[in-house]
Structures are given as C-alpha cells and as structure tokens.
Protein backbone atom coordinates (compact mmCIF):
# COMPACT_ATOMS: atom_id res chain seq x y z
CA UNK A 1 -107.16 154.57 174.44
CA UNK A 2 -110.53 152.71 173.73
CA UNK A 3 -111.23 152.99 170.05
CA UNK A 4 -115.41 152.11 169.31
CA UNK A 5 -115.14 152.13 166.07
CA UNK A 6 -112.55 148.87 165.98
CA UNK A 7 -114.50 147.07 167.29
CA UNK A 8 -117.57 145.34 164.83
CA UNK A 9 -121.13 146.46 165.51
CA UNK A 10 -123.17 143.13 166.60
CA UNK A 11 -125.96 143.20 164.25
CA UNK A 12 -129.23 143.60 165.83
CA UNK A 13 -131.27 139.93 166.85
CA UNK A 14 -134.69 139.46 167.14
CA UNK A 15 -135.51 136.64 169.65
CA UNK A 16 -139.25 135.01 169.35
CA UNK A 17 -141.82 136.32 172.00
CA UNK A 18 -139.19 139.44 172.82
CA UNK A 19 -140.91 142.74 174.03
CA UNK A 20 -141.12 144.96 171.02
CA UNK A 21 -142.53 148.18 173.00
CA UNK A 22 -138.91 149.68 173.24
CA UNK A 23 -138.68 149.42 169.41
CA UNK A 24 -138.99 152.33 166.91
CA UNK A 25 -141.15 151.90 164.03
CA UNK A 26 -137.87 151.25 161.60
CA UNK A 27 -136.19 149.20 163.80
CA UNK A 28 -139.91 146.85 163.53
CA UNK A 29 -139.74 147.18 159.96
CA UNK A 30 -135.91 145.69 159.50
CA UNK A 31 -136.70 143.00 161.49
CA UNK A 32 -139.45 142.46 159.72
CA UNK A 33 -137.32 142.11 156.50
CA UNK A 34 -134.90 140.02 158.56
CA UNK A 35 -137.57 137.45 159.34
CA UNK A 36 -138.73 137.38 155.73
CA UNK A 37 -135.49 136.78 154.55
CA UNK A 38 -134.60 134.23 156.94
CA UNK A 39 -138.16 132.36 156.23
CA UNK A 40 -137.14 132.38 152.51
CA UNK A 41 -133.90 130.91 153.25
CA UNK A 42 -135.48 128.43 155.29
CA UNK A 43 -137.61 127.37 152.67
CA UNK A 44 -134.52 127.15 150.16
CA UNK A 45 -133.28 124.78 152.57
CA UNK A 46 -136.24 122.87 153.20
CA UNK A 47 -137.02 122.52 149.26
CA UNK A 48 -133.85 121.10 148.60
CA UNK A 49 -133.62 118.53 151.57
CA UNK A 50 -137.40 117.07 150.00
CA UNK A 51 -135.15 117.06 146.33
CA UNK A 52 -132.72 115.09 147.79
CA UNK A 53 -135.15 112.71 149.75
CA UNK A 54 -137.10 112.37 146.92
CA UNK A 55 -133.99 110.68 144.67
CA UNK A 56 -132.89 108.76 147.09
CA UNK A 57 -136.85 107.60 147.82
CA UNK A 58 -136.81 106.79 144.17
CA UNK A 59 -133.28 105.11 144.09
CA UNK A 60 -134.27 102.79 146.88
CA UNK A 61 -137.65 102.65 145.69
CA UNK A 62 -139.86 103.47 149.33
C-alpha cells in the first residue's frame, strides 16, 4: 500500500519570472521570506569572498 506520508514533502521553489496569479496571499509572503533569506545568505557569501580577495590583494600586493 502507498504510504504519502513516507515519502518527504519537496519544499516549495520559487523560479524568477514564474506566474504568481495561482498563489495565495501566504504562500507570496513565504516566498517572500525565502528570497530575503537567500539574498542575505548571498551577501554572507559575497562579503567573505571580497575578505579573502582583499588578503591575498594585500599579500601579493595588486
């Protein structure tokens, strides 16, 4: 017998330019949290790839 609950929920993906008219209101708003979060991290990232160029700019002297 097919059990659905076995089996892990995909979580919900928001894809750039995707038609949002089907949406609910909430389901707007989580992605909207998603896409903040996911900026944030991105920024994380981004901050720590300009540390690292930075000391080795300095070590090398560019």
């Amino acid at each position: 017998m097919f059990n659905e609950d076995a089996e892990p929920r995909k979580k919900s993906t928001h894809e750039i330019g995707q038609d949002l008219s089907p949406l609910a209101i909430a389901e707007i708003d989580e992605r909207i949290e998603q896409l903040h979060a996911e900026i944030a991290r991105l920024a994380e990232a981004r901050a720590r790839k300009l540390s690292t160029q930075a000391a080795a700019d300095a070590l090398f002297k560019r």
